[in-house]
C-alpha atoms as a PDB file:
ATOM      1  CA  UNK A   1     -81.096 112.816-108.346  1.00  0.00           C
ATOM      2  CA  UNK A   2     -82.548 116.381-109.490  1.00  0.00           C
ATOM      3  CA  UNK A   3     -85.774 117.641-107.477  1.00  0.00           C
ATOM      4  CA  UNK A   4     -87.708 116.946-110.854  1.00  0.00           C
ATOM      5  CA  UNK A   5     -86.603 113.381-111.082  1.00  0.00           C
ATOM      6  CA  UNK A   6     -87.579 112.804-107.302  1.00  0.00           C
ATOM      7  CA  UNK A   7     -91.164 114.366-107.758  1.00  0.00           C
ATOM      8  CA  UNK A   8     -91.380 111.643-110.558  1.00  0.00           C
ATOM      9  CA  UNK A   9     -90.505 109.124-108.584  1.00  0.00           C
ATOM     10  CA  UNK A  10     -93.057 110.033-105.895  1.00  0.00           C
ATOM     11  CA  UNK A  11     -95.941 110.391-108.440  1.00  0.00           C
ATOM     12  CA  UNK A  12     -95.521 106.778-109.676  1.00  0.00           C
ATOM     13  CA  UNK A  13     -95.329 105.476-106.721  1.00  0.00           C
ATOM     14  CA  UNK A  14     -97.935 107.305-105.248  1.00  0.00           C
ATOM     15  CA  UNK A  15    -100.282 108.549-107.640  1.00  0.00           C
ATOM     16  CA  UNK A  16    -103.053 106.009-108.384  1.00  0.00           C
ATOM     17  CA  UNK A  17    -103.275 105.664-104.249  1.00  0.00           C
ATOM     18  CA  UNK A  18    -103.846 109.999-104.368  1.00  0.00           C
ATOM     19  CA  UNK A  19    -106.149 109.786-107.338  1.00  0.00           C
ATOM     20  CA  UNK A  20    -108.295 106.806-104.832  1.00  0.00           C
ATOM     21  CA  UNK A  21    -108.007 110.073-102.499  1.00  0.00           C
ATOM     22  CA  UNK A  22    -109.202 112.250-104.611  1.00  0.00           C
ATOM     23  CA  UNK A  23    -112.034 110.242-106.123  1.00  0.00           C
ATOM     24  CA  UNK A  24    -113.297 109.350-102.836  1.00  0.00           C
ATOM     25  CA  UNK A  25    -113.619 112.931-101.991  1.00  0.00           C
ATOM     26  CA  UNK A  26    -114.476 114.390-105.061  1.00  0.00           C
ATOM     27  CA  UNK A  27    -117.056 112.079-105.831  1.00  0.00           C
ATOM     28  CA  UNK A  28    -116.609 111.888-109.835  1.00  0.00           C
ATOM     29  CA  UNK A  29    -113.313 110.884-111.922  1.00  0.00           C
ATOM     30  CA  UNK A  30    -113.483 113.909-113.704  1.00  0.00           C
ATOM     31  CA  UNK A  31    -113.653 116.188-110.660  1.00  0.00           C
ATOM     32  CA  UNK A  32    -111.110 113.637-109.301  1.00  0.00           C
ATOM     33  CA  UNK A  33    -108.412 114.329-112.084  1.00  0.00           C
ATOM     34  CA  UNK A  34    -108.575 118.238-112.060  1.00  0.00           C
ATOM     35  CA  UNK A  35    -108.140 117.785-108.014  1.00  0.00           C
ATOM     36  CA  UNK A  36    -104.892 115.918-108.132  1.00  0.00           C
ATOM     37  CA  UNK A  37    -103.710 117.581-111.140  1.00  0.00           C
ATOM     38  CA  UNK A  38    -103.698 120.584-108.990  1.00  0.00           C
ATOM     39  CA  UNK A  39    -102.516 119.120-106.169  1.00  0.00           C
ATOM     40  CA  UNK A  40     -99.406 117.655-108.126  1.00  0.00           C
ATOM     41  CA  UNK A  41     -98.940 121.174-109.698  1.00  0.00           C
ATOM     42  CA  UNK A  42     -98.900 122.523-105.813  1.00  0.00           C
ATOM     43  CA  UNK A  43     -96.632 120.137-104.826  1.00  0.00           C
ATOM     44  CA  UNK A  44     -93.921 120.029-107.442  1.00  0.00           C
ATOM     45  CA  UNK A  45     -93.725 124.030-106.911  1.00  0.00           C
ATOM     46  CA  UNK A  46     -92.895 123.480-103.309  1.00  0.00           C
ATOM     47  CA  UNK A  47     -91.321 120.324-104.195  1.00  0.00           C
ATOM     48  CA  UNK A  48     -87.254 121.705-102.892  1.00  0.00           C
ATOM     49  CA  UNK A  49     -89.179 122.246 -99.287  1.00  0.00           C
ATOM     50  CA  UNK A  50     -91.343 119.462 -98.872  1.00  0.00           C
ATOM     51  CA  UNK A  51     -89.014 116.786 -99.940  1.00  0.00           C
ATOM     52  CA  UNK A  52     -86.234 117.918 -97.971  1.00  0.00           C
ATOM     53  CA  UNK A  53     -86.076 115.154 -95.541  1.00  0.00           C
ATOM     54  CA  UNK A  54     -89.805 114.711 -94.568  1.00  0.00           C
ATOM     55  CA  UNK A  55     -92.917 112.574 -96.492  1.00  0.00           C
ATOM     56  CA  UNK A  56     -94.666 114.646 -99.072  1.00  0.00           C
ATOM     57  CA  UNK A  57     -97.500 112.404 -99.455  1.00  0.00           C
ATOM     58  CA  UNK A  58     -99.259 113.923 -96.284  1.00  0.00           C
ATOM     59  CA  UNK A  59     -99.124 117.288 -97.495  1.00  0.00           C
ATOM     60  CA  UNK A  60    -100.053 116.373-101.160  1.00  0.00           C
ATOM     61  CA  UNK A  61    -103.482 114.407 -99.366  1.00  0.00           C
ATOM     62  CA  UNK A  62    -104.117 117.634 -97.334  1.00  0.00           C
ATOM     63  CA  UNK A  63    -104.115 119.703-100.649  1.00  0.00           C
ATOM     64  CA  UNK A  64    -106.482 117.409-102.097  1.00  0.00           C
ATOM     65  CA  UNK A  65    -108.632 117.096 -99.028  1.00  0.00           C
ATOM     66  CA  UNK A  66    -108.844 121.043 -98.469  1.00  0.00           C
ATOM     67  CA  UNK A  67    -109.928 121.516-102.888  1.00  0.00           C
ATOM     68  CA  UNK A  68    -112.610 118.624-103.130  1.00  0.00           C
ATOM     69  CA  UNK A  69    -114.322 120.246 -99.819  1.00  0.00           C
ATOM     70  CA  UNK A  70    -113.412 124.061-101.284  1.00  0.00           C
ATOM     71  CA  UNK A  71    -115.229 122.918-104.708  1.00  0.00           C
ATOM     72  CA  UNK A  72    -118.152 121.275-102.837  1.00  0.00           C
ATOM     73  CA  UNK A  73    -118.461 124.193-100.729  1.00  0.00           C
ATOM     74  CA  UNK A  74    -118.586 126.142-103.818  1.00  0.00           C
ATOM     75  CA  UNK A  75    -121.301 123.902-105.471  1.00  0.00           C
ATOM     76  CA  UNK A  76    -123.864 124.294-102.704  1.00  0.00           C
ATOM     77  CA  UNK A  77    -123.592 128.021-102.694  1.00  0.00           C
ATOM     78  CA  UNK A  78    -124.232 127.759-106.479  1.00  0.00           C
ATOM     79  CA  UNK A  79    -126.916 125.259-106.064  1.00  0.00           C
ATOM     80  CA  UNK A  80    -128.812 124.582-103.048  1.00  0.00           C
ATOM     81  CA  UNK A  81    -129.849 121.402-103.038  1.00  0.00           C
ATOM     82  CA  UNK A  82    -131.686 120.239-100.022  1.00  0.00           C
ATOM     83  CA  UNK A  83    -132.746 116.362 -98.926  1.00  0.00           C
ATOM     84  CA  UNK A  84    -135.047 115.826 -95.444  1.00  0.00           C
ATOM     85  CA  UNK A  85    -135.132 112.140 -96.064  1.00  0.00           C
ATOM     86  CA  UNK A  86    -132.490 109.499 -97.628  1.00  0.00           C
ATOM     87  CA  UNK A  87    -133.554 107.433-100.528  1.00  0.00           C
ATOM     88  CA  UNK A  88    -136.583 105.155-100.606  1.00  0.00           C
ATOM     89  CA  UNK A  89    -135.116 102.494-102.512  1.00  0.00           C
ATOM     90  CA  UNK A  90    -133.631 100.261-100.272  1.00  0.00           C
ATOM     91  CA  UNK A  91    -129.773  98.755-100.459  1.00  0.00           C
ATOM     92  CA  UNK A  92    -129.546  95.049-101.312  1.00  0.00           C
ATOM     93  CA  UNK A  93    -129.404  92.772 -97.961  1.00  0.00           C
ATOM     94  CA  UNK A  94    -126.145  91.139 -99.870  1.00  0.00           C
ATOM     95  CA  UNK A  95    -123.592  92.301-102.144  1.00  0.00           C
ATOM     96  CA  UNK A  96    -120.798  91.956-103.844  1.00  0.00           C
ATOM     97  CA  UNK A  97    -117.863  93.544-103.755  1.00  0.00           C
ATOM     98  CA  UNK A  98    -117.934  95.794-106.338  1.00  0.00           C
ATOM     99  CA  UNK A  99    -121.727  95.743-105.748  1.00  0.00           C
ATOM    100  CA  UNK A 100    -120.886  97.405-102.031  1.00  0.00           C
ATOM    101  CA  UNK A 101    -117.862 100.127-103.126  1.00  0.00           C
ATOM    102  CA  UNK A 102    -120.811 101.348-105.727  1.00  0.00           C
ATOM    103  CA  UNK A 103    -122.915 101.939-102.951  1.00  0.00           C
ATOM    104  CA  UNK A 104    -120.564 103.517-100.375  1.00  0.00           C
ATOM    105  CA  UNK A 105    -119.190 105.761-103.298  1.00  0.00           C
ATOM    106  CA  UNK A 106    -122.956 106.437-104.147  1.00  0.00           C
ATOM    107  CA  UNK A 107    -123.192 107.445-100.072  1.00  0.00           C
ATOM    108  CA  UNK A 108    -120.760 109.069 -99.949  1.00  0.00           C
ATOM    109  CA  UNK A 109    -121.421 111.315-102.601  1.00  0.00           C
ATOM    110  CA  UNK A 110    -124.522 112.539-100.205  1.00  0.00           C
ATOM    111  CA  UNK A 111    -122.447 113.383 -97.371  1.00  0.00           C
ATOM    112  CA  UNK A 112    -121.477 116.639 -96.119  1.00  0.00           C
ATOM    113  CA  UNK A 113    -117.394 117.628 -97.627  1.00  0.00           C
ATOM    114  CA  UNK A 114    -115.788 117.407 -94.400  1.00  0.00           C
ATOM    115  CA  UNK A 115    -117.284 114.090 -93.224  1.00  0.00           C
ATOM    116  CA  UNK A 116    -117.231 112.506 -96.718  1.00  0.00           C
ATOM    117  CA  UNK A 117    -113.102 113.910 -96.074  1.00  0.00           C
ATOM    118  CA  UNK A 118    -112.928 111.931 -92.688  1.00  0.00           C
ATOM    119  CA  UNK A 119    -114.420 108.676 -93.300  1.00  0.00           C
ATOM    120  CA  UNK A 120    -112.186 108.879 -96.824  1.00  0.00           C
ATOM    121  CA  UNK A 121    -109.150 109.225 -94.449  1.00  0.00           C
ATOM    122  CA  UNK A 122    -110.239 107.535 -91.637  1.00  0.00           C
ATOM    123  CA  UNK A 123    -111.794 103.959 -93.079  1.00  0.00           C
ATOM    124  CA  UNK A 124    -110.322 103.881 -96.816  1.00  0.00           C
ATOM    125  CA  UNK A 125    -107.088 105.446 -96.094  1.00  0.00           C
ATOM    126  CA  UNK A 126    -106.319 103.732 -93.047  1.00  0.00           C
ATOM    127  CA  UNK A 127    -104.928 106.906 -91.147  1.00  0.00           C
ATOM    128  CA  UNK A 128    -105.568 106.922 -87.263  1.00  0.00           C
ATOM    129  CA  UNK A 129    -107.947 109.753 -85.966  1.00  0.00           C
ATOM    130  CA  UNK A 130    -104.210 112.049 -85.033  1.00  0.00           C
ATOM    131  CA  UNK A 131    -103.162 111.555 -88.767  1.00  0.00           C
ATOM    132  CA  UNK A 132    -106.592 112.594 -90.052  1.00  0.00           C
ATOM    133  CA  UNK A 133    -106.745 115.507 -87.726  1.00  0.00           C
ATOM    134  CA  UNK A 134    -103.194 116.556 -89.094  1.00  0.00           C
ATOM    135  CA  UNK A 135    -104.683 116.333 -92.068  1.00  0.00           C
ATOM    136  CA  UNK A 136    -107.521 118.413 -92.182  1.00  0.00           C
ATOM    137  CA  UNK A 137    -105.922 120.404 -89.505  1.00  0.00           C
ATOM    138  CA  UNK A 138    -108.702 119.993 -87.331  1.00  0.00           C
ATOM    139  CA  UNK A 139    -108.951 118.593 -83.689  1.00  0.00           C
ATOM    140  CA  UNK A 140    -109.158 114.665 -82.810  1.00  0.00           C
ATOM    141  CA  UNK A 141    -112.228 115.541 -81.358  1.00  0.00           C
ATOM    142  CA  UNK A 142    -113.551 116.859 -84.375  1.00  0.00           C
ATOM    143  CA  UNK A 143    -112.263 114.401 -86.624  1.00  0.00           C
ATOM    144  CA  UNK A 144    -114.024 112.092 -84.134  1.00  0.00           C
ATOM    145  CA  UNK A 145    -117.375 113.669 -84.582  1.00  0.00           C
ATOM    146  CA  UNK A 146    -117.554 114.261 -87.973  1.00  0.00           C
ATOM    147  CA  UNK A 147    -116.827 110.031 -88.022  1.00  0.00           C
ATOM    148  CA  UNK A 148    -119.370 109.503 -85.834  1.00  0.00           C
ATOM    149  CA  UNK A 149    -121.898 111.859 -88.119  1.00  0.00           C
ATOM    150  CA  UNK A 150    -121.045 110.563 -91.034  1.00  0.00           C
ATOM    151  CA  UNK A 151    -121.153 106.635 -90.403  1.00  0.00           C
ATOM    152  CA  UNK A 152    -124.588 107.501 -89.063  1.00  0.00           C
ATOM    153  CA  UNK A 153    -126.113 109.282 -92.253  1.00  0.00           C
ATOM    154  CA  UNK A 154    -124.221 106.323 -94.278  1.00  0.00           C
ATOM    155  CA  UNK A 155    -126.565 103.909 -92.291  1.00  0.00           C
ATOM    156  CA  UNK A 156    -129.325 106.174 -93.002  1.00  0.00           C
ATOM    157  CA  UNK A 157    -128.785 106.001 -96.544  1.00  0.00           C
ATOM    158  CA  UNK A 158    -127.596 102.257 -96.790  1.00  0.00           C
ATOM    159  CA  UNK A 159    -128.554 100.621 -94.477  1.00  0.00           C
ATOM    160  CA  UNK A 160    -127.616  99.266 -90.993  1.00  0.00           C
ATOM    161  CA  UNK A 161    -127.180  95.460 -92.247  1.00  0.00           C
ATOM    162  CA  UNK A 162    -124.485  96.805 -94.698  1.00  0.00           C
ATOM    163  CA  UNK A 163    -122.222  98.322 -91.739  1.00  0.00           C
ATOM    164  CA  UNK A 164    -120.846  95.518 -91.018  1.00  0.00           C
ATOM    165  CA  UNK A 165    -119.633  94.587 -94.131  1.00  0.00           C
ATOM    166  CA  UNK A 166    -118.453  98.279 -95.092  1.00  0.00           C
ATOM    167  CA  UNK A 167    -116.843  99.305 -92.150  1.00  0.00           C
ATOM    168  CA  UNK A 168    -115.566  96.179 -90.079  1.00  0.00           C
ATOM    169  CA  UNK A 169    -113.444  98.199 -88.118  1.00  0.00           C
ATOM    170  CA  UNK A 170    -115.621 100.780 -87.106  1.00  0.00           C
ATOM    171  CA  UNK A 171    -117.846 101.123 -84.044  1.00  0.00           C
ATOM    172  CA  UNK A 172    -121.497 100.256 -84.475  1.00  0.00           C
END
């Protein structure tokens, strides 16, 4: 099987989970595509290294990772765009479940790059706190905080009833 033919492979059978990835992060489909489409691009140049024998996936989610928080970074130089208090419209005590992933997408959108990046990792993605440090190429302890900071400002924004329901696994 020719390098080409592998790099196929991988991007059918992992692409719509690394566009999830990106959207998450990015915070709009549009953003989303031109992400992953360079990502992909990224990865298929280095394709002969990275498939030699190890997972490209994590690499490919690190690329994406490190250009939605670049391009957000970006943005707020650009525009500064300030908020001292979350939204006065309050969430819904019960929803759905598309009802919910509209609000934690909406949330997430208001976080920080780098925590909206961990919680992505952390609570959609499934990876441990090692595998998200790896990722970012930060410290466990960091990844740790930035969890911590950015489950609290999600409350903030959407309430503490909705925890629960959004993040079952995580601590309260």
């Amino acid at each position: 099987m020719s390098g080409h033919e592998g790099f196929t492979e991988f991007v059918a059978a992992r692409g719509a989970n690394l566009f999830r990835i990106a959207h998450l992060t990015c915070g709009s489909r549009d953003e989303a595509e031109d992400v992953l489409q360079g990502a992909l691009e990224k990865a298929y140049r280095s394709w002969g290294r990275l498939h030699a024998g190890s997972d490209p996936e994590p690499y490919v989610r690190r690329i994406i990772v490190n250009t939605a928080i670049s391009r957000a970074r970006r943005r707020a130089i650009l525009r500064i765009f300030l908020t001292d208090s979350p939204p006065e419209t309050p969430a819904p005590d019960s929803l759905s479940g598309v009802e919910l992933r509209q609000v934690l997408i909406a949330g997430l959108r208001c976080l920080p790059p780098h925590q909206r990046a961990v919680l992505v990792l952390r609570f959609f993605e499934d990876l441990t706190e090692a595998q998200t440090a790896e990722t970012l190429r930060c410290s466990i302890g960091a990844v740790k905080s930035q969890a911590s900071k950015g489950l609290a400002r999600l409350r903030a924004l959407i309430g503490a009833d909705l925890n629960e329901e959004a993040f079952p696994h995580a601590e309260h």
